[in-house]
C-alpha atoms as a PDB file:
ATOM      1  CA  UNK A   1       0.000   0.000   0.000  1.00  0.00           C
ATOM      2  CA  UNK A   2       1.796   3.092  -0.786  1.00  0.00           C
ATOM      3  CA  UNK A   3       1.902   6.034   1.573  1.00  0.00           C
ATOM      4  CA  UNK A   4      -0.966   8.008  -0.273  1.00  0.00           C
ATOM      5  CA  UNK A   5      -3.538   4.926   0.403  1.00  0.00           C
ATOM      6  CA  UNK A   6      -2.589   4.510   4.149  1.00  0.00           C
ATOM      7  CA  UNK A   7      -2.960   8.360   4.382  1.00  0.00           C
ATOM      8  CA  UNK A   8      -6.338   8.069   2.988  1.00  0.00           C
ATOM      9  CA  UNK A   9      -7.691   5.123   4.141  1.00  0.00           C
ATOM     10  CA  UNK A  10     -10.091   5.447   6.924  1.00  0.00           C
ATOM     11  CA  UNK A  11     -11.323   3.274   9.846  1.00  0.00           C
ATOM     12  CA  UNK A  12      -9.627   0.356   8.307  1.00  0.00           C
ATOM     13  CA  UNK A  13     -12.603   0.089   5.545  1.00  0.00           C
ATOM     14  CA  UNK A  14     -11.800  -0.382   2.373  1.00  0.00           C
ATOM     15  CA  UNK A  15     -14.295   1.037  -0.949  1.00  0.00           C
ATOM     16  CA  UNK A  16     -13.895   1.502  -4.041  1.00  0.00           C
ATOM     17  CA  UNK A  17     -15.605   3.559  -6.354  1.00  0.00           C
ATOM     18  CA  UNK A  18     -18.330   0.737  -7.739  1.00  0.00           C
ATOM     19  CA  UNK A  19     -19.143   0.693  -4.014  1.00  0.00           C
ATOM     20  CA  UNK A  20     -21.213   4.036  -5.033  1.00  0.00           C
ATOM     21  CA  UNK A  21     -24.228   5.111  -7.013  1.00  0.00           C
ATOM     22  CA  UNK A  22     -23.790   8.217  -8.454  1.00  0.00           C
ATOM     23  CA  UNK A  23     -27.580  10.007  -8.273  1.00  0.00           C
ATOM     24  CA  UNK A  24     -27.078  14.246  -9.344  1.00  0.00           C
ATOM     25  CA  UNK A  25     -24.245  16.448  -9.427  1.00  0.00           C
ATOM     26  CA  UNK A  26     -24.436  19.011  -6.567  1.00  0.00           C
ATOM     27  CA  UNK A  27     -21.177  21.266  -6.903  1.00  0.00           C
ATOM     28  CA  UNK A  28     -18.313  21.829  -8.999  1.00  0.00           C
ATOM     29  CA  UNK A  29     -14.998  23.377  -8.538  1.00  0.00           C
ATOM     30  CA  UNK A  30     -11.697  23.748 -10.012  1.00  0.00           C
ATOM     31  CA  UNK A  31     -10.031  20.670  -8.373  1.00  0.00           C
ATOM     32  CA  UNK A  32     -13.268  18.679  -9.625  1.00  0.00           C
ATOM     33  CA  UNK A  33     -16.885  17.925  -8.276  1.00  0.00           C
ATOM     34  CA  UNK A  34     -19.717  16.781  -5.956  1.00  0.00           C
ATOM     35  CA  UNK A  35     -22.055  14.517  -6.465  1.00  0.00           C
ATOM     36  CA  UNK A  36     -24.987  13.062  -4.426  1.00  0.00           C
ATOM     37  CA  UNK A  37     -24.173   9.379  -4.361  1.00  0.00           C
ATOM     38  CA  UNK A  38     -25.271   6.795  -2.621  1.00  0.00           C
ATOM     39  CA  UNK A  39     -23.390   3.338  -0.773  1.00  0.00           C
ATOM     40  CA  UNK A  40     -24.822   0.353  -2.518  1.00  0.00           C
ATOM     41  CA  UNK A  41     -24.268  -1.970   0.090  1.00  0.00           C
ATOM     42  CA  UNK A  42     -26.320   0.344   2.969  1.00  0.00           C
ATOM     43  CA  UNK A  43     -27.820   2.978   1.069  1.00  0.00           C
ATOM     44  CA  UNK A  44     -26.521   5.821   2.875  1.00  0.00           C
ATOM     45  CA  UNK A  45     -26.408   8.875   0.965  1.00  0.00           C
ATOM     46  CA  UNK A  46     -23.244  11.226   0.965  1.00  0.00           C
ATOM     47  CA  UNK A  47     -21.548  13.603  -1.011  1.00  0.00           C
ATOM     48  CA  UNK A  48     -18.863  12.300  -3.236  1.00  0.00           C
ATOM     49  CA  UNK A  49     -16.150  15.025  -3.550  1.00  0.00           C
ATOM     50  CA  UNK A  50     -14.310  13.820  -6.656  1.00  0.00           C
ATOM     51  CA  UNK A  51     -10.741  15.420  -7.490  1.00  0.00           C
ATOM     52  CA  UNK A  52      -8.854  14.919 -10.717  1.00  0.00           C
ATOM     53  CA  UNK A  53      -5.185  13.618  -9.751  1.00  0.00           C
ATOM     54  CA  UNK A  54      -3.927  15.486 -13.432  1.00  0.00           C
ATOM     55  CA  UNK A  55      -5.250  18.866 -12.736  1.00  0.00           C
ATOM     56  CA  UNK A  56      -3.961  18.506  -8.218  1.00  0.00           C
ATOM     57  CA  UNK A  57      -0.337  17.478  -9.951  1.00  0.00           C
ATOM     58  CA  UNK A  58       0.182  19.848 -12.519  1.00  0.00           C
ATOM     59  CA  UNK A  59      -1.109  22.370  -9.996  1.00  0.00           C
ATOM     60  CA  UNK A  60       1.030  21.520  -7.478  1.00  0.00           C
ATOM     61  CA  UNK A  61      -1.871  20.932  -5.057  1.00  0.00           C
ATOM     62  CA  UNK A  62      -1.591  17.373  -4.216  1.00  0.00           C
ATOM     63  CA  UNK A  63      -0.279  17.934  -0.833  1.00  0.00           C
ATOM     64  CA  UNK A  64      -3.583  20.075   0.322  1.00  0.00           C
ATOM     65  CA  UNK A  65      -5.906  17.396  -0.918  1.00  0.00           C
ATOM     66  CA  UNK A  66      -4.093  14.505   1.381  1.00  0.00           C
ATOM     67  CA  UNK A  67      -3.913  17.088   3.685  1.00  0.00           C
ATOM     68  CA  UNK A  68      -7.560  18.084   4.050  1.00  0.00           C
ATOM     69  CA  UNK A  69      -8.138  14.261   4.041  1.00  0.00           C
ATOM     70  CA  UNK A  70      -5.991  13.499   6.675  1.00  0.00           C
ATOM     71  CA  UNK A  71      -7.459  16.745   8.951  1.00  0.00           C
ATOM     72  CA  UNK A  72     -11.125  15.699   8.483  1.00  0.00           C
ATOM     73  CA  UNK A  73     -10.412  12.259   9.344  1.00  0.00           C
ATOM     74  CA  UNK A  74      -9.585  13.566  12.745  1.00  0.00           C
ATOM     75  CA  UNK A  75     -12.663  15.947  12.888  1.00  0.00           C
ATOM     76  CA  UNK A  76     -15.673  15.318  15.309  1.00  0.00           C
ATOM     77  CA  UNK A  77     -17.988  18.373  15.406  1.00  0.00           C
ATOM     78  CA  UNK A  78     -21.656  18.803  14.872  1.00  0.00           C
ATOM     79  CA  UNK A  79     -20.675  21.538  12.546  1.00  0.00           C
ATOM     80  CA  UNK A  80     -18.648  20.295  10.498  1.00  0.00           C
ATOM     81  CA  UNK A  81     -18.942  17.816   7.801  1.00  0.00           C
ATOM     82  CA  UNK A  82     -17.748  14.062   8.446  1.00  0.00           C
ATOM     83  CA  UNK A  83     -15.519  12.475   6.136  1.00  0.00           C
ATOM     84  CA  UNK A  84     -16.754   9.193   6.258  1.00  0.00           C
ATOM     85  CA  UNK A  85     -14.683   7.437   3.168  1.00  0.00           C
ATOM     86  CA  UNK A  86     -11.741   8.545   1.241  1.00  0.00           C
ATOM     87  CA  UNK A  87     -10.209   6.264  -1.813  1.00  0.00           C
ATOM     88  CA  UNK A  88      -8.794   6.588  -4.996  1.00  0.00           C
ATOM     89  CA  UNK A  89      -8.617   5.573  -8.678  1.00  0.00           C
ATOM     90  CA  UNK A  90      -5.688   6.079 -11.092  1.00  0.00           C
ATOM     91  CA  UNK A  91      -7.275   9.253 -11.894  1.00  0.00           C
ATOM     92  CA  UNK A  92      -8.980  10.339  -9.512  1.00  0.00           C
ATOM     93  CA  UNK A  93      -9.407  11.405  -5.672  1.00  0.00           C
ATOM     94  CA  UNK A  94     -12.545  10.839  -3.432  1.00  0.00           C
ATOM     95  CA  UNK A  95     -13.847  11.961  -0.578  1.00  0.00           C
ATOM     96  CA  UNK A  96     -17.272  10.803   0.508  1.00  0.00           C
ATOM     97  CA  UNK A  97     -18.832  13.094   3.210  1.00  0.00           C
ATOM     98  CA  UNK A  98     -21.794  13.146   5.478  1.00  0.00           C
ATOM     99  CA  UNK A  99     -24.306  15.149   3.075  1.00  0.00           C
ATOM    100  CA  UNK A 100     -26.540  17.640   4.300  1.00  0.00           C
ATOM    101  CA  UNK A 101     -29.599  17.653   2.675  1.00  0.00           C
ATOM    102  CA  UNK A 102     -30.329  21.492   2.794  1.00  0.00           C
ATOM    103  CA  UNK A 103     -27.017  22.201   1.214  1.00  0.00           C
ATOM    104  CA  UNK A 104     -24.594  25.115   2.114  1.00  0.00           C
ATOM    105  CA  UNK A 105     -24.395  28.854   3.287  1.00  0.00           C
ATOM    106  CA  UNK A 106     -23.994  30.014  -0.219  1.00  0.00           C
ATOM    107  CA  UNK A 107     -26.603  27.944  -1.669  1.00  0.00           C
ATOM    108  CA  UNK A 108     -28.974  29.278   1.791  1.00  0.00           C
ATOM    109  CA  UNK A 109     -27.736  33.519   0.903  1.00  0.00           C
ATOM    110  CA  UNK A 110     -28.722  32.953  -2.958  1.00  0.00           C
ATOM    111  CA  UNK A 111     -31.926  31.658  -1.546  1.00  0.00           C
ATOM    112  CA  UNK A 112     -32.438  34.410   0.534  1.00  0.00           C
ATOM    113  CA  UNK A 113     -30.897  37.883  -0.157  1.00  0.00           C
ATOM    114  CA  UNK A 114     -31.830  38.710   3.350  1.00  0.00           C
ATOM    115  CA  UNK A 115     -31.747  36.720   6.644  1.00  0.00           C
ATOM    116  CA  UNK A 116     -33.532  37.481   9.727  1.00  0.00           C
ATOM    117  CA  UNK A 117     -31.437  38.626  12.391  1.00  0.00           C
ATOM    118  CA  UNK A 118     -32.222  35.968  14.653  1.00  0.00           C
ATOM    119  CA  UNK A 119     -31.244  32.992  11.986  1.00  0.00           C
ATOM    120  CA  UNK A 120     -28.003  35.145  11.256  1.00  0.00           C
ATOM    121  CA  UNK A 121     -26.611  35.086  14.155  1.00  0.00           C
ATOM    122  CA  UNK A 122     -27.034  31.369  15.050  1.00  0.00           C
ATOM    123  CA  UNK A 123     -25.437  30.419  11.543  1.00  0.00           C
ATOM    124  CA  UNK A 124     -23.188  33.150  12.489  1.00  0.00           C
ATOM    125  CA  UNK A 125     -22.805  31.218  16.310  1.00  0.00           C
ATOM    126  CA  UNK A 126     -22.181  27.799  14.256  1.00  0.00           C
ATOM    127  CA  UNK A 127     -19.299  29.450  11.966  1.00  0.00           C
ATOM    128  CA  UNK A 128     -17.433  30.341  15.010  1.00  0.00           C
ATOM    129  CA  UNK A 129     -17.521  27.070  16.549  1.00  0.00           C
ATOM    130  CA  UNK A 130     -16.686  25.113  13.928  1.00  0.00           C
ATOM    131  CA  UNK A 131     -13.665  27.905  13.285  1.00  0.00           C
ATOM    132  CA  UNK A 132     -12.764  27.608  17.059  1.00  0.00           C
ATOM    133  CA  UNK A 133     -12.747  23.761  16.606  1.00  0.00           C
ATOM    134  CA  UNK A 134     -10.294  23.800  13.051  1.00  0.00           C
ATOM    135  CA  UNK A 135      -7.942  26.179  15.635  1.00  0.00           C
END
């Protein structure tokens, strides 16, 4: 097993890709995309972060994807997301994370231009602890 699997293998659990159904795409970024997907074997749903190994080498980024691997493995926090898998194909990076069915703060302020006060400040309260647990 080279030193990139043991980095990303978690709680001793092997998967694979074909151990997911892809069902939408949710998200997409320059180091790849998110899809809805869910575990065959369980049918858990999660968000499959999927990052192209090309583009992460030839942009010398590599490094920060093992890296935010290896620091959400260790994360425990009701605000922030779980990484429950992460695996790897010859081209490709995953990360399959607890999904949250009403999606993110961006998607929640293009919703609404305007939040009330009182739901501000609670997502505002959450931010800071899961900031003050990161620290």
């Amino acid at each position: 097993m080279t030193k990139l699997q043991q980095q990303l293998l978690l709680d001793g659990k092997m998967v694979t890709f074909s151990d997911f159904e892809i069902l939408e795409l949710i998200g997409e970024g320059s180091f790849g995309r998110v899809f809805k997907a869910k575990k065959k074997d369980n049918g858990q749903i999660l968000a499959l972060k999927v990052m192209r190994k090309q583009y992460l080498i030839a942009n010398h980024q590599i490094k920060y994807a093992v890296s935010e691997a290896a620091i959400m493995k260790t994360l425990n926090h009701p605000y922030l997301m779980k990484l429950i898998y992460a695996f790897q194909t010859p081209s490709n990076l995953y990360m399959a994370l607890e999904y949250c069915e009403n999606g993110d703060m961006s998607q929640m302020l293009d919703e609404h231009s305007l939040l009330e006060e009182k739901t501000a400040k609670f997502l505002i309260a959450e931010l800071i602890l899961g900031i003050k647990c990161l620290h």
